[in-house]
Protein backbone atom coordinates (compact mmCIF):
# COMPACT_ATOMS: atom_id res chain seq x y z
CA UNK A 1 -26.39 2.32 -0.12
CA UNK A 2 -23.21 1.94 2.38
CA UNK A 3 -20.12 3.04 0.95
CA UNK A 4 -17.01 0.91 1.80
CA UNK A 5 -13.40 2.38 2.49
CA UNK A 6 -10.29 0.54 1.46
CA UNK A 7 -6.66 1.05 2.30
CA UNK A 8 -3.95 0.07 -0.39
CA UNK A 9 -0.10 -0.72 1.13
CA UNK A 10 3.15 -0.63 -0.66
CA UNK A 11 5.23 -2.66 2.06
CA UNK A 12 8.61 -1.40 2.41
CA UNK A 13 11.35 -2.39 5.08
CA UNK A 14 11.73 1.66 5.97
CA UNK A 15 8.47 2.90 4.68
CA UNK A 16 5.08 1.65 3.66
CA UNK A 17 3.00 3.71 1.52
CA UNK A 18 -1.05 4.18 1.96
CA UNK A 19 -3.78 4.98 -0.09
CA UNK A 20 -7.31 5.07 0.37
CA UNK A 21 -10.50 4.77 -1.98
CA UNK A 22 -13.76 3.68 -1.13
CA UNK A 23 -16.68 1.99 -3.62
CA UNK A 24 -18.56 5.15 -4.72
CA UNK A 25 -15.57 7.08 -6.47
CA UNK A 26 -13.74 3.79 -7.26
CA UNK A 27 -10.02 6.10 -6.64
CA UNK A 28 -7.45 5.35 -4.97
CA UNK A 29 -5.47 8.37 -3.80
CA UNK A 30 -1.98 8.21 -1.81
CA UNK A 31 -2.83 9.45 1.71
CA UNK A 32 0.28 8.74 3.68
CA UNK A 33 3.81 7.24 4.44
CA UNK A 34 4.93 5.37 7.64
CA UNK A 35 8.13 5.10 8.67
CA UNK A 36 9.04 2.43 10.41
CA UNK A 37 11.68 1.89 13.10
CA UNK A 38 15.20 1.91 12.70
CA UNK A 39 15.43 -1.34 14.02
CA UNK A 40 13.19 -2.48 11.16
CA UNK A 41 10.03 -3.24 13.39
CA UNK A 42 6.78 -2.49 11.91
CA UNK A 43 5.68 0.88 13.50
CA UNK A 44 2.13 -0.13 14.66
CA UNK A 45 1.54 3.17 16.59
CA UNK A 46 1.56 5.11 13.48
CA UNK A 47 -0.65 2.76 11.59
CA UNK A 48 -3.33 2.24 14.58
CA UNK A 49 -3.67 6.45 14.12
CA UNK A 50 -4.19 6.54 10.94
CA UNK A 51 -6.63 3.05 10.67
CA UNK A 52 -8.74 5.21 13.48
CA UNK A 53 -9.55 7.76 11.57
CA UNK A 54 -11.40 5.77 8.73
CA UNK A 55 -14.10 2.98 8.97
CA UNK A 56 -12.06 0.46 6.57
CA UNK A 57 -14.18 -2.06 5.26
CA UNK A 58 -10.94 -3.73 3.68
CA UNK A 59 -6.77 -4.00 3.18
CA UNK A 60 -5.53 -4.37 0.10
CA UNK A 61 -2.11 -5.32 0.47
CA UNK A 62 0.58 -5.63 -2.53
CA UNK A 63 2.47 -8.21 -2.91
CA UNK A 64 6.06 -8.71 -5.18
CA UNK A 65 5.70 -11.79 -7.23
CA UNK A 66 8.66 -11.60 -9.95
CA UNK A 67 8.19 -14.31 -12.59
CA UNK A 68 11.93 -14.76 -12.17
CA UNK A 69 12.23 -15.19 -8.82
CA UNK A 70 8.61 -15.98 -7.12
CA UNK A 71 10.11 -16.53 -3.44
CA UNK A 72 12.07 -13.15 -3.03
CA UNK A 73 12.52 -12.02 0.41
CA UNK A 74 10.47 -8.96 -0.40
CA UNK A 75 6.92 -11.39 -1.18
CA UNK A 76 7.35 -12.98 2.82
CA UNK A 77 7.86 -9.65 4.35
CA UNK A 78 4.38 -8.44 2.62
CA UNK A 79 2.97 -11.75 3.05
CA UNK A 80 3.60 -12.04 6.92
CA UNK A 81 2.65 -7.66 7.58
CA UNK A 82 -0.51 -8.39 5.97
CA UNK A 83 -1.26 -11.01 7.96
CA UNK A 84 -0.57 -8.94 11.08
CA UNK A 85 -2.12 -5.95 9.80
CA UNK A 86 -5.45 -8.26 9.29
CA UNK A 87 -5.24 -9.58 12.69
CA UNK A 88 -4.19 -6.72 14.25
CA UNK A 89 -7.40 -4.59 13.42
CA UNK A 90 -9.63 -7.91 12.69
CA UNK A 91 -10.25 -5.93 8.52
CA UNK A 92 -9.85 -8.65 6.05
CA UNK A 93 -7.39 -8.10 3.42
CA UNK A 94 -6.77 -9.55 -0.04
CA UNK A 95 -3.12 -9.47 -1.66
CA UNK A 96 -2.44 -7.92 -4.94
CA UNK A 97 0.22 -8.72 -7.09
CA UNK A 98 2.53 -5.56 -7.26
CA UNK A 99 5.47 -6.54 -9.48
CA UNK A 100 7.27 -3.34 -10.99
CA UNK A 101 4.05 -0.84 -8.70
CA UNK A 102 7.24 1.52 -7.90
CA UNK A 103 9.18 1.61 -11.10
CA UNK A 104 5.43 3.05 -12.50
CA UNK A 105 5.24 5.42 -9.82
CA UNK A 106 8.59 6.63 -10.35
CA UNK A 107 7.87 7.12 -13.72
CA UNK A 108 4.72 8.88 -13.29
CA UNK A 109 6.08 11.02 -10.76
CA UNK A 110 8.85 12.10 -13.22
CA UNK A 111 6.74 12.67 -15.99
CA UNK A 112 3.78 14.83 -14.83
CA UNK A 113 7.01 16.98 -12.63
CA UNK A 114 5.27 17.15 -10.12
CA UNK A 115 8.34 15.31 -7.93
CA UNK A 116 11.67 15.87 -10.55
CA UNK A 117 13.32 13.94 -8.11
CA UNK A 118 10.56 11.64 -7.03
CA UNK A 119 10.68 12.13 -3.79
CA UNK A 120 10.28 8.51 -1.89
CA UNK A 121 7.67 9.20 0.12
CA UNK A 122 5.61 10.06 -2.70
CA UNK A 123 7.10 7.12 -4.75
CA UNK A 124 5.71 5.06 -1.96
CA UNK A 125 1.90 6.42 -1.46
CA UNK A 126 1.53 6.79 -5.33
CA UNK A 127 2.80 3.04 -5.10
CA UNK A 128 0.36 2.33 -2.88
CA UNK A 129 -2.53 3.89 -4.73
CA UNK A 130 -1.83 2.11 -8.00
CA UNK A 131 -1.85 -1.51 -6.31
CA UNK A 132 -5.70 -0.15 -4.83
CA UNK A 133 -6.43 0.90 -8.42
CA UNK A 134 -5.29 -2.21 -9.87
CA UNK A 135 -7.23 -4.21 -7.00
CA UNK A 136 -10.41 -1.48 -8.03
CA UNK A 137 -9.80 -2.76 -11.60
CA UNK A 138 -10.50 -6.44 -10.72
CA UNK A 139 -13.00 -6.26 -8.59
């Protein structure tokens, strides 16, 4: 039986949050936040670390589609890093449709206190995990 390893991503402009599950447990689990550079360039450096240390089999790679506004700046900047991330590191990805991903995670945080004041950096990997649980859901 081989066991595949996903990463999830919750694309920001400053920070994109990462989670990881793979196809025995079927959880996704924030695992880390990259910050990227001030000049708003995607900080590869950090990402190629952290890709090296698993054997991904696949990116799953949220996406912002608002029913009121499906071409929001926010839906080309995931579109186009997922793209690069995918030919970067030659993984496939799929996209997953994470509309409202941080307002839950926010609220989640809040509620079990773990992070009163929901900390962004954990906003952003517990993001991250529930677009790779919703893309674990549909699969």
């Amino acid at each position: 039986m081989t066991i595949e390893t996903y990463l999830g991503f919750d694309v920001g402009t400053k920070r994109t949050g990462i989670a990881i599950a793979n196809s025995l447990t079927q959880q996704a689990a924030g695992i880390e936040v990259v910050s990227h550079h001030k000049n708003g360039a995607t900080n590869w450096v950090a990402f190629d670390h952290i890709i090296q240390q698993h054997n991904i089999s696949l990116f799953v790679v949220g996406v912002p589609y608002d029913n009121n506004n499906p071409t929001q700046e926010m839906t080309f900047i995931a579109q186009s890093f997922a793209r690069k991330l995918s030919a970067r590191y030659g993984i496939n990805m799929v996209l997953v449709d994470e509309y409202l991903s941080s307002n839950e995670a926010k609220k989640q945080l809040k509620y079990n206190h773990h992070h009163p004041q929901a900390n962004r950096g954990e906003v952003d990997k517990r993001s991250a995990a529930l677009i790779l649980q919703t893309w674990l859901g549909h699969s």
